[in-house]
Protein backbone atom coordinates (compact mmCIF):
# COMPACT_ATOMS: atom_id res chain seq x y z
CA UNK A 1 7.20 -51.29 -14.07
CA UNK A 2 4.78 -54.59 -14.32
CA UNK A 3 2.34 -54.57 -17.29
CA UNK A 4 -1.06 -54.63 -16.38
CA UNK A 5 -2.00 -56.68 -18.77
CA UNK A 6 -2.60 -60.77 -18.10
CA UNK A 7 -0.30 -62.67 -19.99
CA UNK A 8 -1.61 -65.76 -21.62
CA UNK A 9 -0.85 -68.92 -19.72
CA UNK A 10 -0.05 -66.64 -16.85
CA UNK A 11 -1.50 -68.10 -13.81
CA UNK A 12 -4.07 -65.43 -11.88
CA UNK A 13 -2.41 -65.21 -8.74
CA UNK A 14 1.23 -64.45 -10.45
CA UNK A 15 -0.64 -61.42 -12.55
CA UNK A 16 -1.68 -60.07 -9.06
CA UNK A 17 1.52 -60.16 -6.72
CA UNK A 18 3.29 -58.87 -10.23
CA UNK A 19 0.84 -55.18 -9.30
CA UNK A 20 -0.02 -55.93 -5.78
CA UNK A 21 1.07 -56.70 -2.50
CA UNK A 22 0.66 -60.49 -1.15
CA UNK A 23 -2.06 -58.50 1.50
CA UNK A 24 -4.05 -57.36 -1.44
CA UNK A 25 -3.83 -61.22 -3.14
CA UNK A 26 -5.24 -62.33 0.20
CA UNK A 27 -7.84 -60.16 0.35
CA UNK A 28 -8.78 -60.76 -3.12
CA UNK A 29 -8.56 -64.58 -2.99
CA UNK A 30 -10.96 -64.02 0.67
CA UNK A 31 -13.14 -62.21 -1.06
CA UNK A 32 -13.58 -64.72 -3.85
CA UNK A 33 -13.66 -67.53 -1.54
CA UNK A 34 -16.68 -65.86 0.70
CA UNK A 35 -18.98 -64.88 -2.17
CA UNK A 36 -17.99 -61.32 -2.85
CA UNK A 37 -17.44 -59.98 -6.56
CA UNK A 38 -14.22 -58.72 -7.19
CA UNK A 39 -13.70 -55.94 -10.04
CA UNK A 40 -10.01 -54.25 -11.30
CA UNK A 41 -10.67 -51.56 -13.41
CA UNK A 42 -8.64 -48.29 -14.43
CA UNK A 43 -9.40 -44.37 -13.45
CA UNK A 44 -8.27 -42.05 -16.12
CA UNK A 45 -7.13 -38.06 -15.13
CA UNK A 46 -8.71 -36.91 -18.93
CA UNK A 47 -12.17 -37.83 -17.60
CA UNK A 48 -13.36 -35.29 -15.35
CA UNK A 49 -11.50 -33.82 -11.73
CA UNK A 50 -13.08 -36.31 -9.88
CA UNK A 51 -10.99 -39.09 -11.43
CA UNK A 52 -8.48 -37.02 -11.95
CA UNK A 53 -8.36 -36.42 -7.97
CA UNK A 54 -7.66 -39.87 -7.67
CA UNK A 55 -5.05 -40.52 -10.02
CA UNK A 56 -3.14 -38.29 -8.39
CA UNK A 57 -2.15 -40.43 -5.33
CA UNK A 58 -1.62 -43.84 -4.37
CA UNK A 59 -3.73 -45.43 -1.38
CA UNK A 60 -5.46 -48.23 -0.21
CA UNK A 61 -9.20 -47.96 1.96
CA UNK A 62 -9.49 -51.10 4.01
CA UNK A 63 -13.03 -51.23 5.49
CA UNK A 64 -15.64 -54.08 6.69
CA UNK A 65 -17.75 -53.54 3.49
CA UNK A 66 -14.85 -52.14 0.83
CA UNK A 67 -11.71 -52.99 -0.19
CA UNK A 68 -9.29 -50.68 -2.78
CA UNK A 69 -5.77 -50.79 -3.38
CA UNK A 70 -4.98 -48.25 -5.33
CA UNK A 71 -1.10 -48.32 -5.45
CA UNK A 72 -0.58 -48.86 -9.10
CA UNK A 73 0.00 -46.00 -11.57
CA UNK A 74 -1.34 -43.59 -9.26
CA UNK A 75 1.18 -40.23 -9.94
């Protein structure tokens, strides 16, 4: 199982295809590259069924306006 924690000296784009798929490093280095803020950030089960709901299961929502991969830890 890959840490998710960067590694110092660890280049950005090796961190990423260590959690991700090389889709999800595409979209993110897109993103970047056309102005868009990119955020990765944790959900946690203890905090309330809502976020529990969605640690449950891994997925991914690929819209125009939103992109989430949520494949990582999800149980």
């Amino acid at each position: 199982v890959a840490t998710c924690r960067w590694n110092k000296g660890e280049d950005f784009e090796t961190f990423i295809k260590k959690l991700y798929s090389e889709n999800t490093l595409n979209k993110i280095l897109d993103a970047e590259q056309n102005g868009y803020e990119v955020s990765m950030g944790w959900l946690y089960d203890e905090n309330g069924p809502i976020e529990a709901f969605f640690c449950t299961d891994a997925f991914i929502i690929d819209t125009d306006e939103l992109y989430l991969d949520a494949t990582v830890d999800g149980y």
